[in-house]
N, C-alpha and C. Protein backbone atom coordinates (compact mmCIF):
# COMPACT_ATOMS: atom_id res chain seq x y z
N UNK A 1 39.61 51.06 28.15
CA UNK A 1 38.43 50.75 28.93
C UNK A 1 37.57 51.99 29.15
N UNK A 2 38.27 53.21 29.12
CA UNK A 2 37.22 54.36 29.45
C UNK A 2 36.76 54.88 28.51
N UNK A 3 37.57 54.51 27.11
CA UNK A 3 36.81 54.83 25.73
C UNK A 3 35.38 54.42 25.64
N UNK A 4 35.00 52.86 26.17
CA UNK A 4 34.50 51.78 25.84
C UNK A 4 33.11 52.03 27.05
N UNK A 5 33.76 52.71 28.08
CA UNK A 5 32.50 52.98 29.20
C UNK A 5 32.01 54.89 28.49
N UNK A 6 32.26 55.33 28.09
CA UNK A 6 32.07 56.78 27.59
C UNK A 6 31.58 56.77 26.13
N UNK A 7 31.63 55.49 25.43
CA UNK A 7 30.84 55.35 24.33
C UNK A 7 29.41 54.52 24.48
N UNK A 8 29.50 53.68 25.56
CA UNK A 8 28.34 53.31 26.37
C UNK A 8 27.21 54.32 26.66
N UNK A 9 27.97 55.22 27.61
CA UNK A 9 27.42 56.22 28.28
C UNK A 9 26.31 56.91 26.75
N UNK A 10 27.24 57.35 26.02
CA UNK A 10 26.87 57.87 24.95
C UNK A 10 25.54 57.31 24.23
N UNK A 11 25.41 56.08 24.55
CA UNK A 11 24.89 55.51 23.53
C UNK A 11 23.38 55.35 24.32
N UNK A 12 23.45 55.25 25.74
CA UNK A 12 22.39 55.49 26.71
C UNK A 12 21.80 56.75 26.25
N UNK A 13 22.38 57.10 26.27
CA UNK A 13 21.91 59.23 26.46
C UNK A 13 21.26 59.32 25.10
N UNK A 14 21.56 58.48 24.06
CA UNK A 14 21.23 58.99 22.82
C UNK A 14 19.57 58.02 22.84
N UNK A 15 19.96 56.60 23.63
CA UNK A 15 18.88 56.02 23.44
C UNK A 15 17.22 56.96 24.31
N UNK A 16 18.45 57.26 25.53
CA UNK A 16 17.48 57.80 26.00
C UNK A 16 16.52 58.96 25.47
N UNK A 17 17.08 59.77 24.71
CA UNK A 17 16.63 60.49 23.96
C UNK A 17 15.59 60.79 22.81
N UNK A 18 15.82 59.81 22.32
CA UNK A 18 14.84 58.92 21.26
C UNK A 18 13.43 58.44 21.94
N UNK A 19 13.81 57.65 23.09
CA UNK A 19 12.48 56.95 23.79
C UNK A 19 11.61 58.44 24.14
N UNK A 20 12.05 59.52 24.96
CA UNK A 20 11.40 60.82 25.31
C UNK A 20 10.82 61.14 24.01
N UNK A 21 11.84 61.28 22.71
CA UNK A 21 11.03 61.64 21.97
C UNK A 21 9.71 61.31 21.26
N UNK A 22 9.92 59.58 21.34
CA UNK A 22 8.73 59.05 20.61
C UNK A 22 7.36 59.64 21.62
N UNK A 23 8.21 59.46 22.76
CA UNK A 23 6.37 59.47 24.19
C UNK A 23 6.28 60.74 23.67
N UNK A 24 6.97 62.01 23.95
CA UNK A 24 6.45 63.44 23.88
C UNK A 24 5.69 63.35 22.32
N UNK A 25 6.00 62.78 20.83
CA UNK A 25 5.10 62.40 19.79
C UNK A 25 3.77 61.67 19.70
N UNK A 26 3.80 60.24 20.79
CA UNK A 26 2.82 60.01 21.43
C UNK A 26 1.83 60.84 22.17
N UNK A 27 2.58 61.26 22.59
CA UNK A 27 1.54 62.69 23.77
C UNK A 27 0.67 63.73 22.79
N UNK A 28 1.50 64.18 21.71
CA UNK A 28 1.21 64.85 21.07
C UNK A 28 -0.12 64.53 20.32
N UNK A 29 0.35 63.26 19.23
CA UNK A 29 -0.67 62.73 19.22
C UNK A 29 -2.09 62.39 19.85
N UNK A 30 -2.01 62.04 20.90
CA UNK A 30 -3.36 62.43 21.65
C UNK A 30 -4.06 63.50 22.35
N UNK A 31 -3.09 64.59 21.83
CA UNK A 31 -3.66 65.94 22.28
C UNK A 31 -4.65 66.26 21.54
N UNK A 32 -3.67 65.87 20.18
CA UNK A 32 -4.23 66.38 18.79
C UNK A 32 -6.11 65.47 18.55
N UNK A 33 -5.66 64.11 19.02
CA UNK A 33 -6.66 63.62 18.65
C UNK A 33 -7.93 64.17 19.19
N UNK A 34 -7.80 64.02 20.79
CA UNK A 34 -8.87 65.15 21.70
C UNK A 34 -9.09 66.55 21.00
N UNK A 35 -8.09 67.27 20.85
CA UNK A 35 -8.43 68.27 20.48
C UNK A 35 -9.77 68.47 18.99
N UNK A 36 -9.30 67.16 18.04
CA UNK A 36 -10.03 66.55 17.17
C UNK A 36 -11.52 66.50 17.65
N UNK A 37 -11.99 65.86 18.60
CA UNK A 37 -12.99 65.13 18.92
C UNK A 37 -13.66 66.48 19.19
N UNK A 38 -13.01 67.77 20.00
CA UNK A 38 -14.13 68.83 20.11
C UNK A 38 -14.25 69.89 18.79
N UNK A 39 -13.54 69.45 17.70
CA UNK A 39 -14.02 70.68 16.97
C UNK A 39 -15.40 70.29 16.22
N UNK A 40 -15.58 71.34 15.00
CA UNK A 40 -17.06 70.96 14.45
C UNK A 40 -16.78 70.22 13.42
N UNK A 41 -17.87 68.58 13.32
CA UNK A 41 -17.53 67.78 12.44
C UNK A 41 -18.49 68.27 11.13
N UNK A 42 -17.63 68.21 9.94
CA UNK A 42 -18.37 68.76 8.83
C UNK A 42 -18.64 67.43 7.80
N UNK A 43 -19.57 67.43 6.93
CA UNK A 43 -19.99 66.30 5.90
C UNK A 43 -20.86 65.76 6.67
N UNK A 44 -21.50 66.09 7.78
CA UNK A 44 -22.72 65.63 8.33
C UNK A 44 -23.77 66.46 8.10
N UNK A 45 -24.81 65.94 7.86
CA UNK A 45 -26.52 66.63 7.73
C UNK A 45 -26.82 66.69 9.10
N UNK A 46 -27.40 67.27 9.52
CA UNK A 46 -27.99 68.10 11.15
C UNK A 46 -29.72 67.77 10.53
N UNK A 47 -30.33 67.32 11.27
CA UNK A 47 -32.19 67.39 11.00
C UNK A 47 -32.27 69.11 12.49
N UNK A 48 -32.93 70.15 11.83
CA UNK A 48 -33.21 70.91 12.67
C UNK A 48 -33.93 70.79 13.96
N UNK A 49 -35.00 69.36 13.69
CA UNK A 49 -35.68 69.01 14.44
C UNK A 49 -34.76 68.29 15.90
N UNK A 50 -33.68 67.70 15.67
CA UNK A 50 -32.55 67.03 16.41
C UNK A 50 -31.59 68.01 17.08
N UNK A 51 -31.04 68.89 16.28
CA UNK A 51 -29.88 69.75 16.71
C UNK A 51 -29.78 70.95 16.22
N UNK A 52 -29.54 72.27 16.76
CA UNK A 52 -28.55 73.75 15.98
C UNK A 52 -27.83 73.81 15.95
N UNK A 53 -27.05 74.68 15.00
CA UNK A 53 -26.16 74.86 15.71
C UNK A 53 -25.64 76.43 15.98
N UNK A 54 -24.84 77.21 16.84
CA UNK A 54 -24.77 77.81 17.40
C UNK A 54 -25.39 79.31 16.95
N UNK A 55 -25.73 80.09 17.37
CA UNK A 55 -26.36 81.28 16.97
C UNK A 55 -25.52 82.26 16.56
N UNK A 56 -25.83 82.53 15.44
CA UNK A 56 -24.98 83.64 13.82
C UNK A 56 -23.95 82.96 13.63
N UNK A 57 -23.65 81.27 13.81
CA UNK A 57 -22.65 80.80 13.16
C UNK A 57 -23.08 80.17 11.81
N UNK A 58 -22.46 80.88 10.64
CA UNK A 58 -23.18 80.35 9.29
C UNK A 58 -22.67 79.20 9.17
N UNK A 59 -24.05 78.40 8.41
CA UNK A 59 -23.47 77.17 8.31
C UNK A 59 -24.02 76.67 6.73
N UNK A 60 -24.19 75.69 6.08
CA UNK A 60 -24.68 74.83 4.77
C UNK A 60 -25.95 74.61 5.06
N UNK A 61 -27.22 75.00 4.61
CA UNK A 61 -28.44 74.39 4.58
C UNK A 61 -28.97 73.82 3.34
N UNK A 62 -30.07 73.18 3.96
CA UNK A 62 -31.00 72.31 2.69
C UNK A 62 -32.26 72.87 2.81
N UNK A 63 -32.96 73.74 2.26
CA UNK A 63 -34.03 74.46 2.70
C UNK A 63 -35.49 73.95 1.56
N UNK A 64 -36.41 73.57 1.78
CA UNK A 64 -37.68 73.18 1.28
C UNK A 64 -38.59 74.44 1.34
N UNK A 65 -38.84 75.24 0.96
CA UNK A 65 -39.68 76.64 1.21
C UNK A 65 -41.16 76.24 0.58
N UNK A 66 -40.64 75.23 -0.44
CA UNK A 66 -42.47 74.59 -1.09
C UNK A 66 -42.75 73.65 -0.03
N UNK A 67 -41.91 73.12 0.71
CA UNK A 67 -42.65 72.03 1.70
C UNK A 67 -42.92 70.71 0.98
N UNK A 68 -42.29 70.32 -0.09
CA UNK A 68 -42.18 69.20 -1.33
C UNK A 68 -41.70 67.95 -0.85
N UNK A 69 -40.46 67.79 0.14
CA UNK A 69 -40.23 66.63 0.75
C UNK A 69 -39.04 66.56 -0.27
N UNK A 70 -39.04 66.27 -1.20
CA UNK A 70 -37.65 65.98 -2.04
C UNK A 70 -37.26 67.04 -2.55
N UNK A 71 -37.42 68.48 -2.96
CA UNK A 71 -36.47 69.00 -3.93
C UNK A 71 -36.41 70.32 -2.90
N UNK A 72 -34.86 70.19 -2.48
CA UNK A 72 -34.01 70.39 -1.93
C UNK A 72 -33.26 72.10 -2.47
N UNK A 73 -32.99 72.78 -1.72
CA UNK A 73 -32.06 73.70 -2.32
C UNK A 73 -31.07 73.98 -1.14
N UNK A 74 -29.81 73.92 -1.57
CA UNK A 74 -28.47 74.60 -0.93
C UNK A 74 -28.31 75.74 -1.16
N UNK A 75 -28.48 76.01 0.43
CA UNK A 75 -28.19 77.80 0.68
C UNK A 75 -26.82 78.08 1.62
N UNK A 76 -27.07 79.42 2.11
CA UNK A 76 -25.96 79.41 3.28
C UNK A 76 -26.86 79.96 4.29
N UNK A 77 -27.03 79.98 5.48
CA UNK A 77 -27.60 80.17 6.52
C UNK A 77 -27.40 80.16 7.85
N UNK A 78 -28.08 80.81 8.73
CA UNK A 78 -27.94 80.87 10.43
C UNK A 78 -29.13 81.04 11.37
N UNK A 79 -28.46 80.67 12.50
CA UNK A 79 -29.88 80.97 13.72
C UNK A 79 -29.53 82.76 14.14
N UNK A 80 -30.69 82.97 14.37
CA UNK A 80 -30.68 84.52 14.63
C UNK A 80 -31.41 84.40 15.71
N UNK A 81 -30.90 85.64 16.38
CA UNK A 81 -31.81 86.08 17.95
C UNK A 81 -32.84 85.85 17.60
N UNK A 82 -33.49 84.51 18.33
CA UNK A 82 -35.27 84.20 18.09
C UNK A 82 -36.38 85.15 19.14
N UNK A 83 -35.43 85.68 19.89
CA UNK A 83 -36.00 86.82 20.88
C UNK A 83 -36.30 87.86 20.05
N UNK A 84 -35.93 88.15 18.81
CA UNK A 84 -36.39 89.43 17.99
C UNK A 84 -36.86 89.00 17.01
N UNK A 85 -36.62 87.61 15.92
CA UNK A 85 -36.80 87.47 14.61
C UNK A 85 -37.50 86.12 15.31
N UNK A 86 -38.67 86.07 15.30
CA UNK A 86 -39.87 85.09 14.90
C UNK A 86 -40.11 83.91 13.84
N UNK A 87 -39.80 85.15 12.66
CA UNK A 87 -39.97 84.21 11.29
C UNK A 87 -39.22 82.79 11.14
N UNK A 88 -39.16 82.28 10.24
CA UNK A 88 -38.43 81.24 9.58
C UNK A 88 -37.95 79.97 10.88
N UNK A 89 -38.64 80.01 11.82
CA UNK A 89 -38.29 79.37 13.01
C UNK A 89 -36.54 79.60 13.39
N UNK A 90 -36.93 80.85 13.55
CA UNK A 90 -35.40 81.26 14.39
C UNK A 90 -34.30 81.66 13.19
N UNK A 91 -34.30 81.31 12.11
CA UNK A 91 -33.37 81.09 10.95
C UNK A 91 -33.78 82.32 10.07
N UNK A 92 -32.50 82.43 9.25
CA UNK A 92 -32.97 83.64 8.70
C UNK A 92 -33.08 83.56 7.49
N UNK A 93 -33.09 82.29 6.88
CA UNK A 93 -34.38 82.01 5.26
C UNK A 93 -34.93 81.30 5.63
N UNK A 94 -36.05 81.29 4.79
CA UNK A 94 -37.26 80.19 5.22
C UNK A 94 -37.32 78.51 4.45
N UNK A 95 -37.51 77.77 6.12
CA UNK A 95 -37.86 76.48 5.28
C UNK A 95 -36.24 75.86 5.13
N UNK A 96 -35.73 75.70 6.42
CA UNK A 96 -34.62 75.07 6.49
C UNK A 96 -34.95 74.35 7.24
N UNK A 97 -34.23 72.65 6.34
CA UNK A 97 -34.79 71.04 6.83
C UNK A 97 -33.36 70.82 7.43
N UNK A 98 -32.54 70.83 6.83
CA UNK A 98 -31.12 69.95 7.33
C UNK A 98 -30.00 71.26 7.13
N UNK A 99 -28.95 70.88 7.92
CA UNK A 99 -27.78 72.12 7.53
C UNK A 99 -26.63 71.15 8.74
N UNK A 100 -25.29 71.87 8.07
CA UNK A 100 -23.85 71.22 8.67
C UNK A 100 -23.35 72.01 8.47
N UNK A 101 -22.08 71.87 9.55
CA UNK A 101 -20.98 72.92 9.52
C UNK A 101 -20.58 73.31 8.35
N UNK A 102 -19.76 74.47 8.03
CA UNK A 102 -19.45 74.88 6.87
C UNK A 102 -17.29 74.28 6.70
N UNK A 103 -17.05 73.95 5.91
CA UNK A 103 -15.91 73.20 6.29
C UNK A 103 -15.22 74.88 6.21
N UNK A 104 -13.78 74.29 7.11
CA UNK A 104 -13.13 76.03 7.25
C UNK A 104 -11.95 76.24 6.32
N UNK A 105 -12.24 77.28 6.04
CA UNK A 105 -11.40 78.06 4.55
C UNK A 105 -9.80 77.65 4.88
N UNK A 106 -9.43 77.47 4.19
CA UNK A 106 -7.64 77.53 4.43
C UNK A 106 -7.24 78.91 4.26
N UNK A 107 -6.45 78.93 5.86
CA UNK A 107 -5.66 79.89 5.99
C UNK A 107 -6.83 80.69 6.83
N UNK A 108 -7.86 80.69 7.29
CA UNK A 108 -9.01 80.95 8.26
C UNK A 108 -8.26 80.84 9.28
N UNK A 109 -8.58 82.04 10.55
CA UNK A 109 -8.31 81.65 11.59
C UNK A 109 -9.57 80.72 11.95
N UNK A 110 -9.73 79.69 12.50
CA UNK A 110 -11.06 78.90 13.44
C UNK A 110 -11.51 79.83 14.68
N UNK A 111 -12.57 79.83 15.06
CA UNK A 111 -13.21 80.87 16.11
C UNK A 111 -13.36 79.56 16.74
């Protein structure tokens, strides 16, 4: 009989164990996901007119310098102190329509 209550016991402790683990995986999971929701989403176009994004963080642009409407060029680019640099509306090539995060390098630390 005390085999039979001590393999019980056992079998609690183990269940119990398992259930903690799934929630603390659960938990995890939604850390991760939040944590998700604040980083920078990349494969999106930004209209400059709508949004920046942060100042000397380089990012992917689409820059029009003829002012043509369709033909497009991919550069790399940033906002610069508009308190000193005037030109290019804050940016530091001219004639940037759209730009998105730059996706992050593997093995990059993320800032």
């Amino acid at each position: 009989m005390g085999f039979l209550v001590t393999l019980i016991f056992i079998a609690l402790i183990a269940l119990a164990v398992a259930v903690l683990s799934e929630l603390n995986g659960i938990q995890n999971a939604i850390r991760n996901k939040e944590a998700n929701k604040t980083t920078k989403a990349t494969g999106c176009w930004h209209s400059v007119n709508d949004e920046l994004p942060p100042v000397n963080l380089e990012v992917i642009v689409l820059t029009d310098e003829l002012k043509l409407g369709d033909h497009y060029k991919i550069s790399f680019g940033h906002i610069v102190d508009v308190e000193r640099c005037i030109d290019y509306d804050g940016w530091n090539i001219p004639g940037v329509e759209y730009w998105m995060y730059c996706p992050p390098i593997p093995g990059e630390i993320e800032k």
